[in-house]
N, C-alpha and C. Protein backbone atom coordinates (compact mmCIF):
# COMPACT_ATOMS: atom_id res chain seq x y z
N UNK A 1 92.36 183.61 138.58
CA UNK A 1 91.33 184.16 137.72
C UNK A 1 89.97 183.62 138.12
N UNK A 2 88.74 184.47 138.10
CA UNK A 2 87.53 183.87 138.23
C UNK A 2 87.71 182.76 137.26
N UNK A 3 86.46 182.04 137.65
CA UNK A 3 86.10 180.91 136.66
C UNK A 3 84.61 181.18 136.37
N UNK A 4 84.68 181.43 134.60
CA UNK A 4 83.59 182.37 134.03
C UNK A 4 82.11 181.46 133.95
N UNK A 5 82.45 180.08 134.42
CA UNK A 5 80.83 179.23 134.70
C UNK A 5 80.05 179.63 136.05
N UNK A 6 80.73 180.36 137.45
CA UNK A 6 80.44 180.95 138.43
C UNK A 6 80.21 181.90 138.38
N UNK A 7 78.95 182.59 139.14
CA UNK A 7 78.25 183.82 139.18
C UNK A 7 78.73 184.81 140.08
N UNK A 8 79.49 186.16 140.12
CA UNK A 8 80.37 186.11 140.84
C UNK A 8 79.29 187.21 141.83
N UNK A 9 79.04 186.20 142.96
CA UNK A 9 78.32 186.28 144.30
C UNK A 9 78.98 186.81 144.93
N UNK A 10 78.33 186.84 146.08
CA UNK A 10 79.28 186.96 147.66
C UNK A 10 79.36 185.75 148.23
N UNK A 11 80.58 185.20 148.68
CA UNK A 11 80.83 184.17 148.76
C UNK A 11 79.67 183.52 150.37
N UNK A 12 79.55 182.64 150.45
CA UNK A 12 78.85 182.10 151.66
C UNK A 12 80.15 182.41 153.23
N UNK A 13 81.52 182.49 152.76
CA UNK A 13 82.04 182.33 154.29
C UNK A 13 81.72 184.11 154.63
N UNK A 14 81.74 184.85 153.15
CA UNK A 14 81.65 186.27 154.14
C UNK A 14 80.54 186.53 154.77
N UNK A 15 79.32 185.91 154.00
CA UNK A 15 77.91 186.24 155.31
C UNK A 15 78.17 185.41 155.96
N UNK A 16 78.73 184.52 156.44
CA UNK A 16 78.49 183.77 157.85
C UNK A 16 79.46 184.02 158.77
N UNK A 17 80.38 185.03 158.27
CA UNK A 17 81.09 186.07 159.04
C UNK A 17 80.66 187.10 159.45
N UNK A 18 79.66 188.00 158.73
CA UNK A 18 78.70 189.09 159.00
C UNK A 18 77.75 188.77 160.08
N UNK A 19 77.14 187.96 159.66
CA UNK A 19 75.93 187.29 160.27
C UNK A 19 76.58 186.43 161.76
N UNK A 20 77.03 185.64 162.01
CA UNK A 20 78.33 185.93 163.37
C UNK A 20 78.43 186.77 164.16
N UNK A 21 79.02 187.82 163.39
CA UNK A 21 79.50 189.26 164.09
C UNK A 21 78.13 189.57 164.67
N UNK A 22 77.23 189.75 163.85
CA UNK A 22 76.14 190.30 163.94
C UNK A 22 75.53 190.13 165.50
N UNK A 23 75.09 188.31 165.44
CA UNK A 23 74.87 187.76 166.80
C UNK A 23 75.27 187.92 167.90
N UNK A 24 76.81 188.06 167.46
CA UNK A 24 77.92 188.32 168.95
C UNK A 24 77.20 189.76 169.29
N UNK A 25 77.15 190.84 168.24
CA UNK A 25 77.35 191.91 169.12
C UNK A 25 75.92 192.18 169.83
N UNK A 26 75.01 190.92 169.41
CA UNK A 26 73.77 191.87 170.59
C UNK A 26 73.31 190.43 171.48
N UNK A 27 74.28 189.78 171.45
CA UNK A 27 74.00 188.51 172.24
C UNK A 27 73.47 187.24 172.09
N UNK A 28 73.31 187.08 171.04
CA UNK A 28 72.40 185.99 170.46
C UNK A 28 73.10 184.88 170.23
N UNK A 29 72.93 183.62 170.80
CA UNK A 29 73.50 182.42 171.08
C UNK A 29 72.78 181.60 169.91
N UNK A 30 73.42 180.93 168.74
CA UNK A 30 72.45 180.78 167.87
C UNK A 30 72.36 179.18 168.12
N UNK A 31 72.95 178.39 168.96
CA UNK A 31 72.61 177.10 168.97
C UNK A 31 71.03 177.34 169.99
N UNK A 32 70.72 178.28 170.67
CA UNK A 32 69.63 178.10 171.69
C UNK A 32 68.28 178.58 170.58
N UNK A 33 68.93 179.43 169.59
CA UNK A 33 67.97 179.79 168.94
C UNK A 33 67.23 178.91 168.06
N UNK A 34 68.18 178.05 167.68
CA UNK A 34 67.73 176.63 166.77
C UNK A 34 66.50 176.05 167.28
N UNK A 35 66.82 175.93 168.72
CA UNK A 35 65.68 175.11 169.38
C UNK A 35 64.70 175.20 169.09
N UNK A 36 64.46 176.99 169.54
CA UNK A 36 63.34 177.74 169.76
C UNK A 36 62.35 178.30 168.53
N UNK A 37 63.17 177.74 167.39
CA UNK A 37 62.14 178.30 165.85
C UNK A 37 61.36 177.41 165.60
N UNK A 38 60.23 177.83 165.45
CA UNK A 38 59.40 177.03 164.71
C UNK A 38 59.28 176.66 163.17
N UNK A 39 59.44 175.62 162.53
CA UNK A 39 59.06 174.86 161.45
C UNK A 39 58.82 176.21 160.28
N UNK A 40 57.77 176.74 160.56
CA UNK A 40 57.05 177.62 159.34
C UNK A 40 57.64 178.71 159.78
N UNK A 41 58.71 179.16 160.37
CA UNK A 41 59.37 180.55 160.84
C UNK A 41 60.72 179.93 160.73
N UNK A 42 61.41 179.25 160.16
CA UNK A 42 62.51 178.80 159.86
C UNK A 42 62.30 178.69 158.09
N UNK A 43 61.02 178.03 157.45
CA UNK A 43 60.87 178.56 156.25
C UNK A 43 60.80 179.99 155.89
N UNK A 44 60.57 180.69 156.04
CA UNK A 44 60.15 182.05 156.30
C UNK A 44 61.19 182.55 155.89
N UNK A 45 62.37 182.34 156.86
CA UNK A 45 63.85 183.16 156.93
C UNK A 45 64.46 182.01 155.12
N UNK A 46 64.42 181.17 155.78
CA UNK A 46 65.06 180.37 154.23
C UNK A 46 65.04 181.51 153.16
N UNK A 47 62.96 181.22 152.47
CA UNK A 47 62.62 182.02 151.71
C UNK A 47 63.27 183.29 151.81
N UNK A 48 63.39 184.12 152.29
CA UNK A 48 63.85 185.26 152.82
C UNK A 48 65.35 185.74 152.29
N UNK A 49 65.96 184.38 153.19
CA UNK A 49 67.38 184.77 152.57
C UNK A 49 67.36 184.69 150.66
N UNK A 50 66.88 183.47 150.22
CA UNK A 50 67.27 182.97 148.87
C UNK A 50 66.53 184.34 148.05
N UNK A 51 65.38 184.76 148.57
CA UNK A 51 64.94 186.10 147.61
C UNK A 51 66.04 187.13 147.56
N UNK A 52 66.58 187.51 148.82
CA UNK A 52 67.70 188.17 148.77
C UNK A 52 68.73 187.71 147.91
N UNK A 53 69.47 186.92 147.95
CA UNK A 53 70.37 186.40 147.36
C UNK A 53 70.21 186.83 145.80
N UNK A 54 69.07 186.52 145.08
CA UNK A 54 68.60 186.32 144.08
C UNK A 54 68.61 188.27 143.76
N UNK A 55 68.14 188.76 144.66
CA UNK A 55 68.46 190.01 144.83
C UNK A 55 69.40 190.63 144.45
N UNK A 56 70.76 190.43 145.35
CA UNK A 56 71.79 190.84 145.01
C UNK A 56 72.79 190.65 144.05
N UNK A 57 72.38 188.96 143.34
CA UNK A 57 73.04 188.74 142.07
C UNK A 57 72.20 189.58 141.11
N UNK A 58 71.33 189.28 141.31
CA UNK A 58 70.82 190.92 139.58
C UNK A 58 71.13 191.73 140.03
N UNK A 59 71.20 192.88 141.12
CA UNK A 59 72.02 193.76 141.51
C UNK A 59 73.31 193.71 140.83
N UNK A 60 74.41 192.99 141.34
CA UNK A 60 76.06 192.53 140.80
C UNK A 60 76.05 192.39 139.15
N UNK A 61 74.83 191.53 138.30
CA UNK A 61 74.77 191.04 137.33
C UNK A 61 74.66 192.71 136.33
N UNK A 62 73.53 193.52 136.84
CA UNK A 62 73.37 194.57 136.18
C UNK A 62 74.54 195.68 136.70
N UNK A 63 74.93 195.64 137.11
CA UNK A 63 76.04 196.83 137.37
C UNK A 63 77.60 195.90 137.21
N UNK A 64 77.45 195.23 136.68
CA UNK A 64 78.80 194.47 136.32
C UNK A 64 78.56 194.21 134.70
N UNK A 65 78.64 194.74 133.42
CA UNK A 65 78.76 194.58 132.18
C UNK A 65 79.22 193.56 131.80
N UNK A 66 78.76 192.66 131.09
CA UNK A 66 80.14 191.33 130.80
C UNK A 66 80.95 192.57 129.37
N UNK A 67 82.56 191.75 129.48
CA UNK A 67 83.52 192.25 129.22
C UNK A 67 83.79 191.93 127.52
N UNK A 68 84.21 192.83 126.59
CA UNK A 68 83.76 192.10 125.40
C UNK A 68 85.06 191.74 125.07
């Protein structure tokens, strides 16, 4: 059973399975990429992702009714 104190997200292993796939299929080696980001373009993506995130739980939150 869920556990009703958790927000029911997408879990972190399935995007880092997506996001994986993703790399493989157009070549992108992500340890070389580490190197190569800069500081304020590594914040950037952070910000980026967590707006999303935040995104898609009110997305899930509003099209999921709690149950009475």
């Amino acid at each position: 059973m869920a556990d009703p104190k958790k927000p029911n997200g997408v879990p972190n292993s399935i995007i880092d399975l997506l996001v994986n796939d993703i790399f493989k299929k157009n070549g992108i080696n992500t340890e070389e990429v580490k190197g190569k980001l800069p500081n304020d373009q590594k914040q950037v993506i952070k910000e980026l992702v967590e707006d999303l995130s935040k995104q898609v739980d009110s997305f899930l939150n509003s099209n999921n009714p709690t149950k009475k």
